[in-house]
Protein backbone atom coordinates (compact mmCIF):
# COMPACT_ATOMS: atom_id res chain seq x y z
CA UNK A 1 0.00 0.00 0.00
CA UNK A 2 1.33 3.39 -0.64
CA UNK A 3 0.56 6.36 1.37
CA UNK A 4 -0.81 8.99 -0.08
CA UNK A 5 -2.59 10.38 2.77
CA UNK A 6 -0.76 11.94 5.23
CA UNK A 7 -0.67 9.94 9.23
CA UNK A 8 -3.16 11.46 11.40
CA UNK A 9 -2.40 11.92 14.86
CA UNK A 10 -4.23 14.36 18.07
CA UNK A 11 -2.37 17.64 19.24
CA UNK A 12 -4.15 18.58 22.43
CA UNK A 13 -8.11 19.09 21.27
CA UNK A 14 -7.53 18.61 17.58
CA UNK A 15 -6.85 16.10 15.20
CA UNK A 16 -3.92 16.93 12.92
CA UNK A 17 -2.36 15.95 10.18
CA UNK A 18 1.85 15.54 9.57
CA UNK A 19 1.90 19.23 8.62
CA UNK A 20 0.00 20.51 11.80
CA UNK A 21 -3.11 21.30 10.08
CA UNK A 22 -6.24 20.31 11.81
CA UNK A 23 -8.35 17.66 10.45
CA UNK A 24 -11.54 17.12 11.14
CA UNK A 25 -12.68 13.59 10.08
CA UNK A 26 -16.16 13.71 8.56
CA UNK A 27 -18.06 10.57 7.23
CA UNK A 28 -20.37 7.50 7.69
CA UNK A 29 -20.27 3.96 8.81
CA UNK A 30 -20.24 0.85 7.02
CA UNK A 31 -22.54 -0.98 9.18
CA UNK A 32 -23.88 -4.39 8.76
CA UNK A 33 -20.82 -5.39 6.24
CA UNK A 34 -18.32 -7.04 7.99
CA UNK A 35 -20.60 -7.21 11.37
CA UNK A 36 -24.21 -8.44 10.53
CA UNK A 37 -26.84 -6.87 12.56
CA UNK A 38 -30.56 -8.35 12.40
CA UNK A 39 -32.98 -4.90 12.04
CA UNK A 40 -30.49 -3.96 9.29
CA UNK A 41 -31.97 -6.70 6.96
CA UNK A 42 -35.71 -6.78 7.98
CA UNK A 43 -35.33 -8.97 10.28
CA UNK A 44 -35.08 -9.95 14.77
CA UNK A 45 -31.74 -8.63 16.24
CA UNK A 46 -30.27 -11.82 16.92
CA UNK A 47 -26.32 -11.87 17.53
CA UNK A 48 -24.54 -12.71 13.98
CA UNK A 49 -23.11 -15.64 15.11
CA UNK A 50 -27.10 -17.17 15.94
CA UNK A 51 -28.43 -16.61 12.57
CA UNK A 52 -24.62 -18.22 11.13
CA UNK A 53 -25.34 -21.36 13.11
CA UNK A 54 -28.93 -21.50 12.00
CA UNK A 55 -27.84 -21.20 8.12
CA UNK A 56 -24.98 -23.81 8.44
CA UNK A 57 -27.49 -25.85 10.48
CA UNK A 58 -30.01 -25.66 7.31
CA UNK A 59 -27.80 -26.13 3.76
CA UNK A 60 -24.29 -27.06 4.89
CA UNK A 61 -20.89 -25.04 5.63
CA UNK A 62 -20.23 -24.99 1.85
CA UNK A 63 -23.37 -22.84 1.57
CA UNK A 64 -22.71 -20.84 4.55
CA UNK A 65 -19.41 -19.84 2.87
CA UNK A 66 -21.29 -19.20 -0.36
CA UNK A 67 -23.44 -16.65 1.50
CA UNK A 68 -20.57 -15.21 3.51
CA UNK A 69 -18.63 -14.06 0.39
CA UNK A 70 -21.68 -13.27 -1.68
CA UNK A 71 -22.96 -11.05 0.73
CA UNK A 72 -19.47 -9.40 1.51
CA UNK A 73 -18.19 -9.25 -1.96
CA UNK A 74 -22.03 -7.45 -3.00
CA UNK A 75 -23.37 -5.30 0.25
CA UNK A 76 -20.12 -2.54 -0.39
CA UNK A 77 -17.78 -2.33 -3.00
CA UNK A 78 -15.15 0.23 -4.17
CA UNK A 79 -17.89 2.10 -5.87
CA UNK A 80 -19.43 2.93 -2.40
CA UNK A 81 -16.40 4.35 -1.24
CA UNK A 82 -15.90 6.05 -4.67
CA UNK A 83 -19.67 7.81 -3.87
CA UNK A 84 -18.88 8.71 -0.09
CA UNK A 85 -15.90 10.54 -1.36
CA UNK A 86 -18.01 12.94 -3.61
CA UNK A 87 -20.32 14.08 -1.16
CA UNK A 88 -17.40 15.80 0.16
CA UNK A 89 -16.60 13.30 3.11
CA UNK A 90 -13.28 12.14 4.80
CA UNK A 91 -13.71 9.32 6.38
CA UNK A 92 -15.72 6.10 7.03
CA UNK A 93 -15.79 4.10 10.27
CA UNK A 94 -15.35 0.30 9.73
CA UNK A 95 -17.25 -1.96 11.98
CA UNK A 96 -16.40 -5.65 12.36
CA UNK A 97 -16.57 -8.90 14.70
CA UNK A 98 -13.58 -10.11 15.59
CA UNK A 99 -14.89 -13.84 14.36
CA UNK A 100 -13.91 -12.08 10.74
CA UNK A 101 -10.32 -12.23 11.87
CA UNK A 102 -10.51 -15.13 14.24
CA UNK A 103 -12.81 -17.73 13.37
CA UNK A 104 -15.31 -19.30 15.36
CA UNK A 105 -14.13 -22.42 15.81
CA UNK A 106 -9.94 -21.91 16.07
CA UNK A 107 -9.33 -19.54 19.09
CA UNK A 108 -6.11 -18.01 17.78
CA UNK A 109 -6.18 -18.62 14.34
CA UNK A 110 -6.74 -16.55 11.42
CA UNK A 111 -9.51 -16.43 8.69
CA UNK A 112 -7.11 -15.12 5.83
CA UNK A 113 -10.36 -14.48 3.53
CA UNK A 114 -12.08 -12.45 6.20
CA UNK A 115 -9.23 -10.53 6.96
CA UNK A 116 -9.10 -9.93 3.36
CA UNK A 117 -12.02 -7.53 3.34
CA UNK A 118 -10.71 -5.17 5.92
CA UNK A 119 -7.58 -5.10 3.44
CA UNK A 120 -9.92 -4.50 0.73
CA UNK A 121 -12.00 -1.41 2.17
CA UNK A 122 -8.17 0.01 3.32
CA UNK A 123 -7.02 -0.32 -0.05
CA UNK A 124 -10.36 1.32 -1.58
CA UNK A 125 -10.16 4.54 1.07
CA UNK A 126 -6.71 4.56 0.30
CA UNK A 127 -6.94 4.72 -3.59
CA UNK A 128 -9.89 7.62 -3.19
CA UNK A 129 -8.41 10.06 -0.56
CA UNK A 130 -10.68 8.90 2.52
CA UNK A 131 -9.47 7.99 6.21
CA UNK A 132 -10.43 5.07 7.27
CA UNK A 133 -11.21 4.15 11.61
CA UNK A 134 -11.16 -0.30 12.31
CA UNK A 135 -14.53 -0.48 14.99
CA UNK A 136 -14.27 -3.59 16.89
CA UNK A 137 -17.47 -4.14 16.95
CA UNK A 138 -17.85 -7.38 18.52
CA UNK A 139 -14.79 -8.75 20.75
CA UNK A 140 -13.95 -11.79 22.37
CA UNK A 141 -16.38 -12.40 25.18
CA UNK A 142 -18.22 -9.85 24.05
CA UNK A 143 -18.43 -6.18 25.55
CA UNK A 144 -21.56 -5.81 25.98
CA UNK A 145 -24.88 -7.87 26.26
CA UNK A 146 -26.36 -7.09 23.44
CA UNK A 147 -26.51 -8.69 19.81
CA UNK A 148 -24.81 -5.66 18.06
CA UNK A 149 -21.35 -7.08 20.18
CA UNK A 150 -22.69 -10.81 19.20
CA UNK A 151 -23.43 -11.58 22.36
CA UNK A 152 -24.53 -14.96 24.63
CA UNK A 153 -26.58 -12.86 26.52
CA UNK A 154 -23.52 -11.53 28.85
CA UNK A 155 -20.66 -9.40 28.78
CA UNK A 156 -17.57 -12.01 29.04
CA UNK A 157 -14.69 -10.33 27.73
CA UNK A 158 -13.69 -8.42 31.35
CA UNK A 159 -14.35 -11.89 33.48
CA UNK A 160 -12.16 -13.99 31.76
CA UNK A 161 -7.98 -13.84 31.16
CA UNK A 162 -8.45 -15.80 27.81
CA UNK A 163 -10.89 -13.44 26.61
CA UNK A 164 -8.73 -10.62 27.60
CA UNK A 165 -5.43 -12.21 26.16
CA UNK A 166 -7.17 -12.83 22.61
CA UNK A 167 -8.71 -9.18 22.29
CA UNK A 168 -5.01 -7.93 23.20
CA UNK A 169 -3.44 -10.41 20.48
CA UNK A 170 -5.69 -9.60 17.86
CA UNK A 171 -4.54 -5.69 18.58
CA UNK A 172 -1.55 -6.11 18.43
CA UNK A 173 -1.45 -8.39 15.08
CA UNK A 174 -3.63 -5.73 13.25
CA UNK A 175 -1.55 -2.81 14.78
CA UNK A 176 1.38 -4.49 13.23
CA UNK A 177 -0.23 -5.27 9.78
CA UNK A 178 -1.52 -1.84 9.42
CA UNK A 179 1.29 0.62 11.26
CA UNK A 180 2.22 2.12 7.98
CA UNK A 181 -1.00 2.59 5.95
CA UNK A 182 -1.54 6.07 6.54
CA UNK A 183 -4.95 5.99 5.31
CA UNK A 184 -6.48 4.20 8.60
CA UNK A 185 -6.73 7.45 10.75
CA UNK A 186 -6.70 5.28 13.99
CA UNK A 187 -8.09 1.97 15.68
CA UNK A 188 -11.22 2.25 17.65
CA UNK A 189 -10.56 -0.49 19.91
CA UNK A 190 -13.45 -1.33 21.48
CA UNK A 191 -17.40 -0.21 20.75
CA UNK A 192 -19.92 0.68 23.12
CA UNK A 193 -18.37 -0.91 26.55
CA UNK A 194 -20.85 -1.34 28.97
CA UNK A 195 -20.09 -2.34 32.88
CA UNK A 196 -21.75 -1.10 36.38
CA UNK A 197 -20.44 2.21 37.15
CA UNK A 198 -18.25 0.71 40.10
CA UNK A 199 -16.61 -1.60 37.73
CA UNK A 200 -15.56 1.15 35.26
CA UNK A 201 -12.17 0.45 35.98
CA UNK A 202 -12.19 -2.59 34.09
CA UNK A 203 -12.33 -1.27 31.24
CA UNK A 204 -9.91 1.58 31.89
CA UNK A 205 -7.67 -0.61 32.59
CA UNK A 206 -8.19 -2.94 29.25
CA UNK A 207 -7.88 0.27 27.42
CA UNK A 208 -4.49 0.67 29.25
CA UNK A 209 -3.27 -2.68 28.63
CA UNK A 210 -4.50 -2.72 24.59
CA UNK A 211 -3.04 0.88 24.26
CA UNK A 212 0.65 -0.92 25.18
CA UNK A 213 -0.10 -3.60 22.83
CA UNK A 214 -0.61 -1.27 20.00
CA UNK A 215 2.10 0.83 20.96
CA UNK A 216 4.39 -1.94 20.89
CA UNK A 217 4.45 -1.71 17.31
CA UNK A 218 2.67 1.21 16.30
CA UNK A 219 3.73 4.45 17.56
CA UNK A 220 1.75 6.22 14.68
CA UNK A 221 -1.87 5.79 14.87
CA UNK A 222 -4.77 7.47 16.94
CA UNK A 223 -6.30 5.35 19.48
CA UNK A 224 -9.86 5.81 19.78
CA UNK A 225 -11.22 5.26 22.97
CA UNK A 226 -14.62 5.05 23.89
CA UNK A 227 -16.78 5.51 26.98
CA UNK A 228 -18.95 3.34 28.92
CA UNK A 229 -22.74 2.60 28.87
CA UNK A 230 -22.68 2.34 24.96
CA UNK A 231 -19.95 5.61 24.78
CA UNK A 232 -22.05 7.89 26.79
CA UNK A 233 -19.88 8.31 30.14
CA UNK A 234 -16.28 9.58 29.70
CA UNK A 235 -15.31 11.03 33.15
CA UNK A 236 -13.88 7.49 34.36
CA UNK A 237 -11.28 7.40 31.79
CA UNK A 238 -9.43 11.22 32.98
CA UNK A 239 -6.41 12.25 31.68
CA UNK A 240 -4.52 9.59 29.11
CA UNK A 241 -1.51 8.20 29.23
CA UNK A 242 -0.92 7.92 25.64
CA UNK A 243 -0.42 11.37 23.52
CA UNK A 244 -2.25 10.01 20.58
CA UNK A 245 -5.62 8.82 22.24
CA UNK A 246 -9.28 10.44 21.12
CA UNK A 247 -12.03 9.71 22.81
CA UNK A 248 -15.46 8.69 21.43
CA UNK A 249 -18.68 8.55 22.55
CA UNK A 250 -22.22 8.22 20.40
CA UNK A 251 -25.79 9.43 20.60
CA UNK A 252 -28.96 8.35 20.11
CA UNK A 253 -31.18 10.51 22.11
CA UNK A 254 -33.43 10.30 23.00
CA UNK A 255 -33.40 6.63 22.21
CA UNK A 256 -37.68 6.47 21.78
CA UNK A 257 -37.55 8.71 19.34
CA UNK A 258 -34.34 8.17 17.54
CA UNK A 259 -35.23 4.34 17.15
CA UNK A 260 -39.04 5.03 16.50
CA UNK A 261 -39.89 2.79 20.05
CA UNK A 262 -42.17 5.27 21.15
CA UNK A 263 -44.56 6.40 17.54
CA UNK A 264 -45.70 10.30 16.83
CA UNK A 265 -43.00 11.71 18.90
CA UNK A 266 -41.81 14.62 17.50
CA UNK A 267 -38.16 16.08 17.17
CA UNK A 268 -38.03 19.36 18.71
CA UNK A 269 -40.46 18.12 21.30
CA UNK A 270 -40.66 16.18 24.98
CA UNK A 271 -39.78 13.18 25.92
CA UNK A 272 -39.36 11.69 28.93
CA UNK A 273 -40.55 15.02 30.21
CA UNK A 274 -37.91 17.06 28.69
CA UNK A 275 -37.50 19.34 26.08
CA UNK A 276 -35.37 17.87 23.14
CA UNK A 277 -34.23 20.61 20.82
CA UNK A 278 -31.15 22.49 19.60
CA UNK A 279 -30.28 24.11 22.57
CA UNK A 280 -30.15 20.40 24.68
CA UNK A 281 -28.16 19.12 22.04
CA UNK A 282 -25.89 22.20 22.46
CA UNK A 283 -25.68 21.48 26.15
CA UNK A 284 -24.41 18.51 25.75
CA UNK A 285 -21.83 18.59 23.27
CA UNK A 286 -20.64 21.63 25.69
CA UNK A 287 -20.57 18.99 28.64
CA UNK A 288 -18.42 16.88 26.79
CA UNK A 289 -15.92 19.43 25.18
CA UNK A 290 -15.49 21.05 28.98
CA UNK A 291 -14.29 17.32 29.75
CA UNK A 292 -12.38 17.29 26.97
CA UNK A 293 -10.22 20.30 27.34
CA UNK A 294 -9.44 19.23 31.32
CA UNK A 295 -7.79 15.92 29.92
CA UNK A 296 -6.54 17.43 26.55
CA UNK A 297 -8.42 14.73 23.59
CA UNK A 298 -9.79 15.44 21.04
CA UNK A 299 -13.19 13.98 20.76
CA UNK A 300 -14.72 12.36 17.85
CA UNK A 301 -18.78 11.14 17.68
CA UNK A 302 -18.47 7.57 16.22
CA UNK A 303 -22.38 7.15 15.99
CA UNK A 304 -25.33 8.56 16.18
CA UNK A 305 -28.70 8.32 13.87
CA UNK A 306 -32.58 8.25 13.57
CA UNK A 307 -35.02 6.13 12.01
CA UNK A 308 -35.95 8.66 8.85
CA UNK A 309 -40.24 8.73 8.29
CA UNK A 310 -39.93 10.69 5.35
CA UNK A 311 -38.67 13.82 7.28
CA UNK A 312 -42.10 14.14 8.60
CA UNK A 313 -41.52 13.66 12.23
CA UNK A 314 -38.30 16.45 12.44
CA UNK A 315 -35.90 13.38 11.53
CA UNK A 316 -33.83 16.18 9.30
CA UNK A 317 -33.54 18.86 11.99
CA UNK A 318 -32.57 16.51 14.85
CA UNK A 319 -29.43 15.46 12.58
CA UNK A 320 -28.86 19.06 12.08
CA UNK A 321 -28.75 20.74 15.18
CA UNK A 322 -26.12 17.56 16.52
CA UNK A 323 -23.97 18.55 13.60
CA UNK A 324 -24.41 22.27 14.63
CA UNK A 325 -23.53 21.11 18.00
CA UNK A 326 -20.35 19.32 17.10
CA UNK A 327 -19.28 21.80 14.69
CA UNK A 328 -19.26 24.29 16.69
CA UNK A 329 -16.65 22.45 18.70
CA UNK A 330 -14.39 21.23 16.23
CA UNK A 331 -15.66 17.35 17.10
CA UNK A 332 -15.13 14.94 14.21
CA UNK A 333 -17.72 12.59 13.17
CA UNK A 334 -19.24 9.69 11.33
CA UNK A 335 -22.98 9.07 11.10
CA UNK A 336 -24.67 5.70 11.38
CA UNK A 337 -25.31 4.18 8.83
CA UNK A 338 -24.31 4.04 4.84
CA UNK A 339 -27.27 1.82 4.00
CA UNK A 340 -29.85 -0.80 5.53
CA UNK A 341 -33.04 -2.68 4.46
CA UNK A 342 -36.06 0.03 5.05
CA UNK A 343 -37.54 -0.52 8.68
CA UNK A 344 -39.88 1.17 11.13
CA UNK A 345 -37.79 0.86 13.96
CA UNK A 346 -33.75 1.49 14.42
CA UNK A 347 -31.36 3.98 12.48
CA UNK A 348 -32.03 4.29 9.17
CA UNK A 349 -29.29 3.90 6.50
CA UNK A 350 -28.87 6.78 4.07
CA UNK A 351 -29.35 4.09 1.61
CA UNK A 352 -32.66 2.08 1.59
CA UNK A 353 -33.56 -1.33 0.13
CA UNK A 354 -37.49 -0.72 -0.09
CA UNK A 355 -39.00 -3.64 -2.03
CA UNK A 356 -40.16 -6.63 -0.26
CA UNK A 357 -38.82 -9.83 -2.00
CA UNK A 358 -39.14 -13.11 -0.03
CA UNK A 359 -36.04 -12.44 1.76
CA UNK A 360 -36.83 -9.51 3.40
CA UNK A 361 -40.92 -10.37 4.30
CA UNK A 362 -41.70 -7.48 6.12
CA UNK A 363 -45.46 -8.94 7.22
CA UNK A 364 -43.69 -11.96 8.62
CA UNK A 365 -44.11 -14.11 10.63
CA UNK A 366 -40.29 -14.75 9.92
CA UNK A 367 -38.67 -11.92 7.85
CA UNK A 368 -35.36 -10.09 6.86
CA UNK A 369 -31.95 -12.71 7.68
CA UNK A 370 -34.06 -15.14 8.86
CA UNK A 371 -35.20 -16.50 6.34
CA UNK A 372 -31.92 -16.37 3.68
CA UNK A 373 -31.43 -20.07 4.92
CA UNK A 374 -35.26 -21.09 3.32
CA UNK A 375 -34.92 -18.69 0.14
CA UNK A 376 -30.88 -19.23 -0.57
CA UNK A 377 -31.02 -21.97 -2.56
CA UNK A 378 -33.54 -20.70 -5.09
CA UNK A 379 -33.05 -17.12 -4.96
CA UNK A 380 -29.59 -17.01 -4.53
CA UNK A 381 -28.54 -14.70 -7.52
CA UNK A 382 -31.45 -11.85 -7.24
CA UNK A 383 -30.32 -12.06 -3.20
CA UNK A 384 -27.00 -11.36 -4.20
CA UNK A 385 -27.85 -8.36 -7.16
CA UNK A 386 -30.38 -6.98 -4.17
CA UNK A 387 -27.50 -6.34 -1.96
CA UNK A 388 -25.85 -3.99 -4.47
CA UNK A 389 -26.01 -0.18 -3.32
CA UNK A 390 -27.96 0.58 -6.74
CA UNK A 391 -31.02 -1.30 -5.89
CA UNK A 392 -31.43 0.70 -2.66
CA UNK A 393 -33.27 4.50 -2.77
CA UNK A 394 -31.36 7.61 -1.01
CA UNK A 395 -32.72 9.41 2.05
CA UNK A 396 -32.87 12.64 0.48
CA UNK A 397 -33.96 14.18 3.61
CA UNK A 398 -31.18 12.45 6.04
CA UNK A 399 -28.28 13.21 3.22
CA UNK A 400 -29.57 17.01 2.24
CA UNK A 401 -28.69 17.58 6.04
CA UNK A 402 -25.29 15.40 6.38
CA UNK A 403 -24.50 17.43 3.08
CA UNK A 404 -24.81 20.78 4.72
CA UNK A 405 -22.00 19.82 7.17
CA UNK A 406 -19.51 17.89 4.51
């Protein structure tokens, strides 16, 4: 890989590149790609690793294999990347389970085709001028409880030494693949942690630990790190030890009208008693920048995004006034997420698959990844074309506001 982006790395509050010039990282996530998530196909959020079984269960590990590399070589290719570029963005976030790298059933070992794809996508935002961030999305024992980390129901990767000592090792081996591809802006090393208050300083102290691991090879690259309760609560972490560390934290609130739990609410409007508009929006970001300058990071908003009903529910404004939030502090930011199947409940993608073949369903009972096992072997090649970016419609009303801010 050559490098013709210059290395990224933080200088107090900003984010700057080799010549001193900030940089502030603007972009989207490639969600669902290289960490399947259930509500972005149609279907029940079951953990990825539920609906592999089930598949493998049904037609064999020769299909399941099919599917995997079907779906991965059609859901993004370098003509996505090409697009994000023109709408004046800088960078994509790249979320992925660590069973891409490690597989499932070799503890230690390495998947050389999965790791492939997070080559692939490097080598793509390399070739077209656009930073790339590596989200561990799912880790080893998972981080969190829910499927999005591909959870067994529990957060396992803070009780257990072997759980610990394979997130470390797989940090360290991409640290070392990727410590002179300028294009990755830096390694978010851990999404959405989430432990009791008391026990925050378990993961402050894995952050420690995976921060040495890097560094043992990489002195270049930005460490992301982000806060507990799903990157909401920073204040446990204080100052770093590192002097390239950002921290990150997301935002979905409020979550019952971002995710569409809670119908006819309206953005600006109450919930949960409060007032939800610009200037709460603008109180918050504040919150976190006054943290920010005490410990000297720059901070960078890995997620946040709404489920878009036609802009008819103030979907648009409530993406604008957190990007006039974060703008006016010089935060960094990717929005969540490049492209999903159309659903009434969760973050929209800027990209929508409408239609309704037999493999999404939407009037059920079973619909969206659920049934690909049942509808795979005859459908196999109109599954595959469907996945394609071309076959799914554009948000207008979710990208005329990201566009304002690119």
């Amino acid at each position: 890989m050559s490098n013709k982006l210059p290395f990224l790395r933080t200088n107090g509050q900003r984010i700057v590149n080799e010549a001193g010039k900030q940089i502030i990282l603007k972009g989207v996530n490639l969600g669902g790609w290289l960490m399947m998530e259930g509500y972005m196909f149609g279907g029940r959020n079951i953990p990825e690793h539920d609906f592999r079984s089930s598949f493998e269960k049904a037609l064999g590990k020769d299909a399941m294999d099919d599917f995997t590399r079907s779906f991965r070589d059609s859901f993004i290719q370098e003509d996505d990347i090409r697009r994000i570029k023109s709408w004046g963005a800088n960078c994509i976030r790249l979320p992925f389970n660590y069973r891409l790298i490690e597989p499932q059933d070799r503890p230690y070992g390495l998947d050389e085709e999965g790791l492939s794809y997070l080559d692939r996508a490097v080598e793509w935002c390399e070739k077209h001028d656009v930073y790339c961030i590596l989200d561990l999305h799912a880790a080893p024992g998972a981080q969190n409880d829910a499927w999005h980390s591909d959870s067994y129901g529990k957060q396992e990767l803070y009780l257990y030494e072997a759980n610990k000592d394979r997130y470390l090792r797989l940090w360290f081996f991409l640290a070392d693949r990727y410590r002179d591809v300028s294009a990755i802006a830096g390694y978010d090393v851990l999404n959405e942690p989430v432990v009791g208050i008391l026990e925050e300083n378990q993961v402050r102290d894995l952050y420690e630990r995976v921060t040495k691991e890097i560094r043992d090879t990489d002195k270049k690259h930005i460490i992301f790190l982000e806060g507990n309760l799903w990157a909401q609560r920073l204040e446990f972490l204080g100052k770093p030890k590192d002097d390239n560390i950002a921290y990150s934290i997301h935002c979905y609130s409020p979550l019952d009208y971002t995710h569409n739990f809670e119908t006819d609410i309206h953005y600006p409007g109450k919930v949960y008693k409060i007032m939800w508009d610009k200037k709460m929006f603008d109180s918050i970001v504040r919150a976190y920048d006054d943290l920010a300058k005490k410990v000297r990071v720059p901070l960078f908003l890995g997620e946040f995004g709404v489920n878009a009903r036609g802009g008819n529910y103030g979907e648009t404004e409530w993406v604008r006034d957190i990007l006039s939030a974060v703008r006016k502090f010089g935060i960094s930011w990717t929005y969540w997420t490049y492209k999903t199947i159309a659903n009434y409940a969760y973050p929209d993608g800027i990209y929508r698959y409408i239609e309704n073949p037999a493999w999404v369903n939407r009037q059920g009972p079973i619909a969206g990844l659920e049934t690909f096992a049942s509808v795979w072997p005859k459908e196999k090649g109109s599954m595959i074309y469907s996945w394609r970016t071309e076959n799914f419609k554009r948000n207008d009303n979710i990208y005329s506001a990201l566009k304002e801010f690119l």
